[in-house]
PDB file of N, CA and C in Angstrom:
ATOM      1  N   UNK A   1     -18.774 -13.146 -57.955  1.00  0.00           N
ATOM      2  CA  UNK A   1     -19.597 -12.028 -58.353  1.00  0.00           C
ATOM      3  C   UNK A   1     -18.701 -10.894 -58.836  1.00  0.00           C
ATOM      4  N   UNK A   2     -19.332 -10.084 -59.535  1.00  0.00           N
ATOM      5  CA  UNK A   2     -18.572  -8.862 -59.965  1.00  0.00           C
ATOM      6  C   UNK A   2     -19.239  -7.710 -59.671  1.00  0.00           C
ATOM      7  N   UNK A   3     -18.538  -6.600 -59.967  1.00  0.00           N
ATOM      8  CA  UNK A   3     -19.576  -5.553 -59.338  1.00  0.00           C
ATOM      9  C   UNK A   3     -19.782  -4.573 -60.774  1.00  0.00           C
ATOM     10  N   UNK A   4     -20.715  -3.855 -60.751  1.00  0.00           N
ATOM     11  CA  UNK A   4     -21.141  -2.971 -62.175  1.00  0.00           C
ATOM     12  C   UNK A   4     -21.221  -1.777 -61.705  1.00  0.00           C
ATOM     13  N   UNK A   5     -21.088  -1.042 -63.036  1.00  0.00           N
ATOM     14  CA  UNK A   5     -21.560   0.444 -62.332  1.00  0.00           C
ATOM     15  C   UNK A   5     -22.934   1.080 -62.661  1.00  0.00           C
ATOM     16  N   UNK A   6     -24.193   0.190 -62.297  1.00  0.00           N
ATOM     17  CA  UNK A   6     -25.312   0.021 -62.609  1.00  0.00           C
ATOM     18  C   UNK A   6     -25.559  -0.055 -61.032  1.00  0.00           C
ATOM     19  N   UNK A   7     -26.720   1.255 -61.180  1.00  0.00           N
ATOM     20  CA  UNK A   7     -27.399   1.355 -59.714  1.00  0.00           C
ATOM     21  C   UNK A   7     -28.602   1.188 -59.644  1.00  0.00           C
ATOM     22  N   UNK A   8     -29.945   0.865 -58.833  1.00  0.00           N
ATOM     23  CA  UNK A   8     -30.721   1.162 -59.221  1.00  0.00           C
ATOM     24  C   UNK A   8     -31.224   1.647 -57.843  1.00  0.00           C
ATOM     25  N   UNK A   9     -31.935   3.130 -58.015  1.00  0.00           N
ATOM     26  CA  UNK A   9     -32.472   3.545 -56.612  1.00  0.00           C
ATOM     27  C   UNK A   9     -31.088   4.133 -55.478  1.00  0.00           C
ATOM     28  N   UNK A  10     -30.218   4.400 -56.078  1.00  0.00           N
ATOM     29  CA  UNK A  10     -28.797   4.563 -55.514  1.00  0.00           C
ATOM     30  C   UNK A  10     -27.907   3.048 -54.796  1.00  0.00           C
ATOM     31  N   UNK A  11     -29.131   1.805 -54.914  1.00  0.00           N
ATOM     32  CA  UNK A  11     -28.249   0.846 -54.628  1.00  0.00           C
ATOM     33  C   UNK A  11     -27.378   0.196 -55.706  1.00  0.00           C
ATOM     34  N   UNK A  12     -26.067  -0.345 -55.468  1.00  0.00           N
ATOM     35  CA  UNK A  12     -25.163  -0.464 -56.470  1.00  0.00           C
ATOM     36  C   UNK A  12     -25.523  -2.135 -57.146  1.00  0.00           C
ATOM     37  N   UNK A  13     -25.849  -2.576 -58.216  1.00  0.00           N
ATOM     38  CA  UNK A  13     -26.282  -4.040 -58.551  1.00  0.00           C
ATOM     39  C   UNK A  13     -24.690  -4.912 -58.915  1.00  0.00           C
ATOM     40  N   UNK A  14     -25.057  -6.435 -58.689  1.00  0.00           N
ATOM     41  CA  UNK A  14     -23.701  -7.322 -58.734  1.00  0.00           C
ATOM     42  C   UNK A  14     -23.939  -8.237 -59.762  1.00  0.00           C
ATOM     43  N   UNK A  15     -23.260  -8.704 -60.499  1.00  0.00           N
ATOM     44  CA  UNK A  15     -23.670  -9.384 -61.968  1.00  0.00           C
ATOM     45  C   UNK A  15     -22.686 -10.657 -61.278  1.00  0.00           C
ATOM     46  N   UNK A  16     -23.596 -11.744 -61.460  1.00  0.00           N
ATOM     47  CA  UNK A  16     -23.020 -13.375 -61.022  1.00  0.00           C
ATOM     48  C   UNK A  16     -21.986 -14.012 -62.091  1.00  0.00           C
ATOM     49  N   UNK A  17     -22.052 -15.163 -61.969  1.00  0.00           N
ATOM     50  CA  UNK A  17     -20.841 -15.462 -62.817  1.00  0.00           C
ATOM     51  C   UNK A  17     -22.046 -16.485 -63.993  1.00  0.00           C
ATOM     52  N   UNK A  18     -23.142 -16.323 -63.340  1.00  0.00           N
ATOM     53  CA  UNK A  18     -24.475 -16.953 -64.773  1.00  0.00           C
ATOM     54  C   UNK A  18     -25.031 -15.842 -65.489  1.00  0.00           C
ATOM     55  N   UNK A  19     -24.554 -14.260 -65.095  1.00  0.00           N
ATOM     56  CA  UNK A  19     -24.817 -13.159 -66.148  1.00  0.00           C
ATOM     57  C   UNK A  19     -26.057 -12.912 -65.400  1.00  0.00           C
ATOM     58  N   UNK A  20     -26.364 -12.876 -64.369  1.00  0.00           N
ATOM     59  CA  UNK A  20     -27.743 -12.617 -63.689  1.00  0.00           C
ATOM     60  C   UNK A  20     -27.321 -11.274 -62.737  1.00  0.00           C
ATOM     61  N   UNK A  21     -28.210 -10.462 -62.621  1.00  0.00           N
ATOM     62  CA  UNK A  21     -28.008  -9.391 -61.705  1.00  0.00           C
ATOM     63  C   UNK A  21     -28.739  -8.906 -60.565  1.00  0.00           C
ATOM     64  N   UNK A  22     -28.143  -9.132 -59.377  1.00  0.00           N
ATOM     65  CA  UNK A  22     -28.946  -8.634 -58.125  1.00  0.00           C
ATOM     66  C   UNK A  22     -28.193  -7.759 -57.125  1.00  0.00           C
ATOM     67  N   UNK A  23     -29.207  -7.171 -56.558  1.00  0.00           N
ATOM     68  CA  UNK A  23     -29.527  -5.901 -55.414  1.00  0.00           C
ATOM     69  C   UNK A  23     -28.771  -6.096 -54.754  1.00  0.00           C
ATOM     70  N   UNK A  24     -27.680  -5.103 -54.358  1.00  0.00           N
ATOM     71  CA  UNK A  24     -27.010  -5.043 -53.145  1.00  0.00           C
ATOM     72  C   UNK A  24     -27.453  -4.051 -52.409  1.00  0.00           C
ATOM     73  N   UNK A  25     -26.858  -4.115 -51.118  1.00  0.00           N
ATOM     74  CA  UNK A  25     -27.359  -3.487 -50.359  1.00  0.00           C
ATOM     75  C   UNK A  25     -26.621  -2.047 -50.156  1.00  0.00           C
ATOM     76  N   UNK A  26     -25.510  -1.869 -50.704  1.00  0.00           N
ATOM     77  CA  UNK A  26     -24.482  -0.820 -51.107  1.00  0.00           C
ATOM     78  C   UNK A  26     -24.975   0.454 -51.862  1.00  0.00           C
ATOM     79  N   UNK A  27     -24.647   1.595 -51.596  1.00  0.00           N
ATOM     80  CA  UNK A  27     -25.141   2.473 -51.879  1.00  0.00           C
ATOM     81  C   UNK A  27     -24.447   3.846 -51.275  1.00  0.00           C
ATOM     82  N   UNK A  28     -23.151   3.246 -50.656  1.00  0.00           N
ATOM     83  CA  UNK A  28     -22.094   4.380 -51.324  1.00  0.00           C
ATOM     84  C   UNK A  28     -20.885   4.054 -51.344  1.00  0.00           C
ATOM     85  N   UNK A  29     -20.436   4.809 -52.424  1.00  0.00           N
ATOM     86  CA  UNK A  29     -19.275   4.734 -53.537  1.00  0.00           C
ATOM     87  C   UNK A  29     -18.139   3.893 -52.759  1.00  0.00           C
ATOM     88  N   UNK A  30     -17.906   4.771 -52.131  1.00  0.00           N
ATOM     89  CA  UNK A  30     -16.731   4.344 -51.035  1.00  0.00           C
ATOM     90  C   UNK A  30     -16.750   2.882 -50.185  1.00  0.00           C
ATOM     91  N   UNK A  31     -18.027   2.344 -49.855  1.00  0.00           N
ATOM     92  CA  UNK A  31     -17.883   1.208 -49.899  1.00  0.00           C
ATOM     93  C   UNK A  31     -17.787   0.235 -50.951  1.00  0.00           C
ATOM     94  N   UNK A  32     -18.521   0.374 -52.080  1.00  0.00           N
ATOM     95  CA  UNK A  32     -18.433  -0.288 -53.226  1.00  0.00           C
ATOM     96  C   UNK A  32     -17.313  -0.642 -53.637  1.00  0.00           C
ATOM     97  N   UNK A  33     -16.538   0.447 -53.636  1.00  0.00           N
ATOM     98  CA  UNK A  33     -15.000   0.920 -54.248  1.00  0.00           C
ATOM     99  C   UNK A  33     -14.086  -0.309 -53.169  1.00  0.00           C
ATOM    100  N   UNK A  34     -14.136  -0.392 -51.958  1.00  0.00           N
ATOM    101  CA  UNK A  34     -13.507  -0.805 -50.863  1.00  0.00           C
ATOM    102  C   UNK A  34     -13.761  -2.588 -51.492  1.00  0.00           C
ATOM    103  N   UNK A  35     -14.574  -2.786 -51.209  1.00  0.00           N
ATOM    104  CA  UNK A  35     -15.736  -4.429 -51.394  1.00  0.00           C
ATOM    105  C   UNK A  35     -15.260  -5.054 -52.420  1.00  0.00           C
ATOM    106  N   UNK A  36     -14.351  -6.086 -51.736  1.00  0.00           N
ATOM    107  CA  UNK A  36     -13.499  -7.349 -52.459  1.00  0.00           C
ATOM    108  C   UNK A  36     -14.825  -7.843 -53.343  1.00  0.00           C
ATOM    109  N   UNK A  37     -14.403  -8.135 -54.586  1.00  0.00           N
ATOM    110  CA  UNK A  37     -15.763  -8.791 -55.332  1.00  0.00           C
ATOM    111  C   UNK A  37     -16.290 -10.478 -54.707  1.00  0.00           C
ATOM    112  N   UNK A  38     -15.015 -11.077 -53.971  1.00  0.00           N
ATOM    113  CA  UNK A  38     -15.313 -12.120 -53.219  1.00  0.00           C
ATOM    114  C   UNK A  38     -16.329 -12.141 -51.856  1.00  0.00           C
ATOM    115  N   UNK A  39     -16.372 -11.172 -51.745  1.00  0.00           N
ATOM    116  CA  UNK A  39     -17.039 -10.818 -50.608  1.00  0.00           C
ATOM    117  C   UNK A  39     -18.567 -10.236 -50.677  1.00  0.00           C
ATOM    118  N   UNK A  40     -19.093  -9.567 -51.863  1.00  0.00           N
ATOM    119  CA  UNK A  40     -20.021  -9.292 -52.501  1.00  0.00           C
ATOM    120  C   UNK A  40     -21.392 -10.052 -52.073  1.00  0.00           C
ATOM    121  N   UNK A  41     -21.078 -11.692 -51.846  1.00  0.00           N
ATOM    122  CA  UNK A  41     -22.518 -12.225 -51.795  1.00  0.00           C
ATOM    123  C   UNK A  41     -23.301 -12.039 -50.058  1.00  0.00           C
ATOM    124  N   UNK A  42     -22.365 -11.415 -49.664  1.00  0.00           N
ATOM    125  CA  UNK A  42     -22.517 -10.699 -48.186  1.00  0.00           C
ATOM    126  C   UNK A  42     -23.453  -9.552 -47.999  1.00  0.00           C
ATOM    127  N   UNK A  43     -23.670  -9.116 -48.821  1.00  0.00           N
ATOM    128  CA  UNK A  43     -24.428  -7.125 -49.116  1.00  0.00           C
ATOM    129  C   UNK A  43     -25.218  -7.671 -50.384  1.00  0.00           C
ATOM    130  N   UNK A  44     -25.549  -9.032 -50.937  1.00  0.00           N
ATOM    131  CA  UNK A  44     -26.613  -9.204 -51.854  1.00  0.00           C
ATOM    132  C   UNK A  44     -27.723  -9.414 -50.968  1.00  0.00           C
ATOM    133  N   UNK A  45     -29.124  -8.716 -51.337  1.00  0.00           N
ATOM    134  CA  UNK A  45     -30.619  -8.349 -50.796  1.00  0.00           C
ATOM    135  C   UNK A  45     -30.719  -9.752 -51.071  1.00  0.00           C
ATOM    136  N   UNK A  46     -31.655 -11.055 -50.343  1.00  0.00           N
ATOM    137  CA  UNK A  46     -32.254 -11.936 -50.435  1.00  0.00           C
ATOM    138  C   UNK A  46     -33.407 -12.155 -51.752  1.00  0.00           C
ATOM    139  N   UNK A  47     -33.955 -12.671 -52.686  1.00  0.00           N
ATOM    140  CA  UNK A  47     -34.833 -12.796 -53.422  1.00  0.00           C
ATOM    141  C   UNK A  47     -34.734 -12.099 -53.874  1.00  0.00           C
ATOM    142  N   UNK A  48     -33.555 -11.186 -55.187  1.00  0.00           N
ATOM    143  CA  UNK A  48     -33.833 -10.078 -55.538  1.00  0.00           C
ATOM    144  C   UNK A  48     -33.126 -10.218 -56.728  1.00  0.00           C
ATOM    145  N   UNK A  49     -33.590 -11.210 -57.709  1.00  0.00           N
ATOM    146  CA  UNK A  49     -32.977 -11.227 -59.364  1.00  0.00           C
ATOM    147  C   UNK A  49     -33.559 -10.579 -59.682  1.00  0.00           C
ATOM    148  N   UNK A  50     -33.114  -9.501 -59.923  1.00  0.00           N
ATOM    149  CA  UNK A  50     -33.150  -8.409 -61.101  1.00  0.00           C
ATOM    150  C   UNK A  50     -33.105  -8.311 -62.689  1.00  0.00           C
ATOM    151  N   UNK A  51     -32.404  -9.592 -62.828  1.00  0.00           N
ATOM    152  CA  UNK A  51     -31.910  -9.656 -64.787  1.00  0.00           C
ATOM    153  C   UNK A  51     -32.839  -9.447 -65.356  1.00  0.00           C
ATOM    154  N   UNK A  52     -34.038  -9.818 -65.106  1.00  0.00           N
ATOM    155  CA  UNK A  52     -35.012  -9.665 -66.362  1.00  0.00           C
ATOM    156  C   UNK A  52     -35.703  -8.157 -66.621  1.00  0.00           C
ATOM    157  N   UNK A  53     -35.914  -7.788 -65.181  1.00  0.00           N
ATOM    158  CA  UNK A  53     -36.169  -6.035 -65.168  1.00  0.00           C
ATOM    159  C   UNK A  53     -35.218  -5.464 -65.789  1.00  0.00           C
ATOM    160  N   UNK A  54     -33.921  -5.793 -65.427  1.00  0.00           N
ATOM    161  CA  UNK A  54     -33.227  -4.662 -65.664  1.00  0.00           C
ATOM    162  C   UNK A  54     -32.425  -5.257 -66.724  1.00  0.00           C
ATOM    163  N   UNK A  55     -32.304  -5.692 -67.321  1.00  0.00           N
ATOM    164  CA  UNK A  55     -32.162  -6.296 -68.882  1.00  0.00           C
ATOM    165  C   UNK A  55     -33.646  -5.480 -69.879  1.00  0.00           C
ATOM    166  N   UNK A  56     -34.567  -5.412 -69.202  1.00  0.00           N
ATOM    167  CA  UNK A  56     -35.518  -4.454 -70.050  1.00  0.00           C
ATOM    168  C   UNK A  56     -35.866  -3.268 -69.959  1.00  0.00           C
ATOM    169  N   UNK A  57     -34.662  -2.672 -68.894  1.00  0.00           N
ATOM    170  CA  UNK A  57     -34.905  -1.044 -68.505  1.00  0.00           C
ATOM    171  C   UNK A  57     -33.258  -0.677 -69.850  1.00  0.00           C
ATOM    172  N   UNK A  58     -32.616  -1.523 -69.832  1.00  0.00           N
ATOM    173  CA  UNK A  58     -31.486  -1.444 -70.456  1.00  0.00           C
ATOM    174  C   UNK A  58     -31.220  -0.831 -72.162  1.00  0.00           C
ATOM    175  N   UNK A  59     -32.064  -2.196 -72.222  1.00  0.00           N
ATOM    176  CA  UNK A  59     -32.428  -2.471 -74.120  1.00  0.00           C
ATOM    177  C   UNK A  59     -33.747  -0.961 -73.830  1.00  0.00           C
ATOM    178  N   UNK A  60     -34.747  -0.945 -73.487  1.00  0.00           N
ATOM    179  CA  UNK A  60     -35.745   0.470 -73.351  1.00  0.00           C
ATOM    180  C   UNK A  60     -34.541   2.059 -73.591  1.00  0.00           C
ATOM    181  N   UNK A  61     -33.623   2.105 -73.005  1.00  0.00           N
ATOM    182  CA  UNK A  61     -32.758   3.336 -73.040  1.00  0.00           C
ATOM    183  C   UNK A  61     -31.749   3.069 -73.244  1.00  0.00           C
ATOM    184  N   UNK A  62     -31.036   1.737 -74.001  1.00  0.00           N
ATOM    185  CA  UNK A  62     -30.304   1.635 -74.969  1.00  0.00           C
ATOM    186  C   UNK A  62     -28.489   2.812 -73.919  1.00  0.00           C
ATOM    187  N   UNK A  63     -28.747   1.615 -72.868  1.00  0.00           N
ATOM    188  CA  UNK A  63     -27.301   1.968 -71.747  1.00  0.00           C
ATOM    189  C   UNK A  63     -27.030   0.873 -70.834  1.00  0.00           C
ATOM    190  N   UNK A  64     -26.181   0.353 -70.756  1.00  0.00           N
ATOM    191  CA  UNK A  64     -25.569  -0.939 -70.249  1.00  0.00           C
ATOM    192  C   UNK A  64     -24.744  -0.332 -68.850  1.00  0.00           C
ATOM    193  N   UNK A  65     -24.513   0.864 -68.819  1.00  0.00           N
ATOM    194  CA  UNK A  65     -23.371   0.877 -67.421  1.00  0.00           C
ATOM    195  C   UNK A  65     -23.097   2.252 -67.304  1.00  0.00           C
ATOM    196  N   UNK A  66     -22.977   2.863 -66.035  1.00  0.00           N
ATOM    197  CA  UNK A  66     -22.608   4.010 -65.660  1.00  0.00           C
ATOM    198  C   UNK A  66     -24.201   4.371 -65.802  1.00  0.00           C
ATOM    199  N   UNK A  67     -25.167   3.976 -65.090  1.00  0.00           N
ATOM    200  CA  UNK A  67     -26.225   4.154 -64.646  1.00  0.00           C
ATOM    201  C   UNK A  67     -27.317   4.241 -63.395  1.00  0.00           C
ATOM    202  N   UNK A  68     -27.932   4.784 -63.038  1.00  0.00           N
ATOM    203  CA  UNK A  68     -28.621   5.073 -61.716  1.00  0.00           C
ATOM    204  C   UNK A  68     -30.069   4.865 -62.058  1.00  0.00           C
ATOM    205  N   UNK A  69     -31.014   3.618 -62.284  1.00  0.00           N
ATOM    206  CA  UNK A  69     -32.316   4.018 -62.779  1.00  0.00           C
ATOM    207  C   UNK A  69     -32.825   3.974 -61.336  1.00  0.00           C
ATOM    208  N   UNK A  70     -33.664   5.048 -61.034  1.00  0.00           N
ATOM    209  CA  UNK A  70     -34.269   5.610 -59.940  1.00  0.00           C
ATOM    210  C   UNK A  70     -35.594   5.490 -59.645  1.00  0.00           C
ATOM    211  N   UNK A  71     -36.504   4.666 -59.197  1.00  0.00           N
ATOM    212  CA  UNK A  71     -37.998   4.490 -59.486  1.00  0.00           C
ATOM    213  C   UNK A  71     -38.377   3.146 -60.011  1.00  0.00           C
ATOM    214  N   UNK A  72     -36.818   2.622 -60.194  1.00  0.00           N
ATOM    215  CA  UNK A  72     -37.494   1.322 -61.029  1.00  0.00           C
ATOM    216  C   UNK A  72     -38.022   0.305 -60.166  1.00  0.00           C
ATOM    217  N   UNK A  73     -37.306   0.374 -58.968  1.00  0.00           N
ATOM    218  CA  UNK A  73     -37.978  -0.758 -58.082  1.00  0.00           C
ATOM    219  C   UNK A  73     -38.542  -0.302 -56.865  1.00  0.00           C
ATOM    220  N   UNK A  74     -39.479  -0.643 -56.388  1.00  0.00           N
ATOM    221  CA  UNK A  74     -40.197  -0.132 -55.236  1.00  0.00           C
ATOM    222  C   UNK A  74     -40.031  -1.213 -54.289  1.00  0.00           C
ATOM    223  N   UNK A  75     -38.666  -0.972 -53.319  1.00  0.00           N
ATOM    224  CA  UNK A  75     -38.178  -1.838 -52.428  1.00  0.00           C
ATOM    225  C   UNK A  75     -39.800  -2.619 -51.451  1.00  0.00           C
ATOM    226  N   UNK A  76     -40.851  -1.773 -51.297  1.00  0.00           N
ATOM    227  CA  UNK A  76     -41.606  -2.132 -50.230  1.00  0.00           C
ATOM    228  C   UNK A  76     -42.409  -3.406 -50.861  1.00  0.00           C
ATOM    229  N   UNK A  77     -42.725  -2.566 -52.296  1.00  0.00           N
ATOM    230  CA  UNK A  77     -43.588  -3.664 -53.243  1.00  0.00           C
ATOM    231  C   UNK A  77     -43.184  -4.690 -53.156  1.00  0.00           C
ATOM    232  N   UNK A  78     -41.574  -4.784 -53.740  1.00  0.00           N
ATOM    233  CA  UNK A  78     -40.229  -6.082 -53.997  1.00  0.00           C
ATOM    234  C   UNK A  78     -40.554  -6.926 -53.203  1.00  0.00           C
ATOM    235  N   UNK A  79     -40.738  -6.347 -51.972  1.00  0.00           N
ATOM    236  CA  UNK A  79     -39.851  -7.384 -50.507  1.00  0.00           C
ATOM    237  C   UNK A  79     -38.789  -7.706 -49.612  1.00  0.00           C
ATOM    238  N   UNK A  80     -37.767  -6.320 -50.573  1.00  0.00           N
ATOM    239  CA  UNK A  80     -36.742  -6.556 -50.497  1.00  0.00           C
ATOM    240  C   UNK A  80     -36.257  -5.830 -48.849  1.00  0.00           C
ATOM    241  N   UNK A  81     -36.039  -6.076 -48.591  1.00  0.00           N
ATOM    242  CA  UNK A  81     -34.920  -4.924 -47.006  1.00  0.00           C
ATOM    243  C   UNK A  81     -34.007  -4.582 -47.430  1.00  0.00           C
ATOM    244  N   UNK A  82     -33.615  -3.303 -46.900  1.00  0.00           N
ATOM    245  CA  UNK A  82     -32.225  -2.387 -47.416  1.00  0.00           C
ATOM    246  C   UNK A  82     -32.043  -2.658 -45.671  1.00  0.00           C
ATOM    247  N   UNK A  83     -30.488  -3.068 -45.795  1.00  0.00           N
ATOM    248  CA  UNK A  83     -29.999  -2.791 -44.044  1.00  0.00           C
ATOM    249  C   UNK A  83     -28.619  -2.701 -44.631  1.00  0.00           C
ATOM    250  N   UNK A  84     -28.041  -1.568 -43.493  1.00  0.00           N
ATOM    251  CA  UNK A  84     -26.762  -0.982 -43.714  1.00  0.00           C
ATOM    252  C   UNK A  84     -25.404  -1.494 -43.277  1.00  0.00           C
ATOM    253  N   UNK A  85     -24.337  -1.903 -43.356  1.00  0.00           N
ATOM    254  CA  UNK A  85     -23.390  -2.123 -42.900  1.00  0.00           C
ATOM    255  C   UNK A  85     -22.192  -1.496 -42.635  1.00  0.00           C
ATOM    256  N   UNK A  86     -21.867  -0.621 -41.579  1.00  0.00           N
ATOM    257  CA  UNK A  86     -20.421  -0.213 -41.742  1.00  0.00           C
ATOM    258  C   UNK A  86     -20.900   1.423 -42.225  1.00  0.00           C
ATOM    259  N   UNK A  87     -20.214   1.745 -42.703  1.00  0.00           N
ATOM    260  CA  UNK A  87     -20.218   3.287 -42.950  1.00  0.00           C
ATOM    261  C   UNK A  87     -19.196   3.947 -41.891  1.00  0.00           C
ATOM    262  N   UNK A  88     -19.720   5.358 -42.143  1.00  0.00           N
ATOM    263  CA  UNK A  88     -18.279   6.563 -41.705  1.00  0.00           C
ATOM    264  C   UNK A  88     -18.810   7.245 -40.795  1.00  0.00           C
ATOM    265  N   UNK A  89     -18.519   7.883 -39.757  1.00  0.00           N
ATOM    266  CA  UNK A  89     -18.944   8.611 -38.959  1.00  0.00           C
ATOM    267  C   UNK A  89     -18.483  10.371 -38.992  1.00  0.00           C
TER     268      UNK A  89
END
């Protein structure tokens, strides 16, 4: 996996090695920054391909990276669980 600088909802998204993109559970910098890309499929949300949404939030506002779309997914609707790992005290 690789990591992008494509967020959505402040969580940070991971692009596979089939060009598909899903939800991590990451959502700050400092861990992102830290997070071996080998290690990545650890903090990926369960059931949560994203490529096709966000391949059409993309081409819509014409921006591929260094993005935060905020609203686009409604974790409760999704299904998805956000659970935290680690952090700073």
């Amino acid at each position: 996996m690789k990591k992008t600088t494509i967020r959505i909802n402040n969580l940070f998204v991971a692009l596979d090695d089939g060009d598909n993109y899903f939800l991590s559970n990451i959502d700050d910098i400092k861990i992102w920054k830290k997070t071996n890309p080998k290690e990545l499929k650890k903090y990926i949300l369960k059931n949560n391909n994203i490529t096709d949404k966000l391949h059409e939030l993309m081409e819509e506002n014409n921006i591929q990276s260094n993005v935060n779309f905020y609203g686009f997914l409604d974790t409760k609707k999704e299904n998805i669980s956000v659970t935290k790992e680690g952090g700073s005290s």
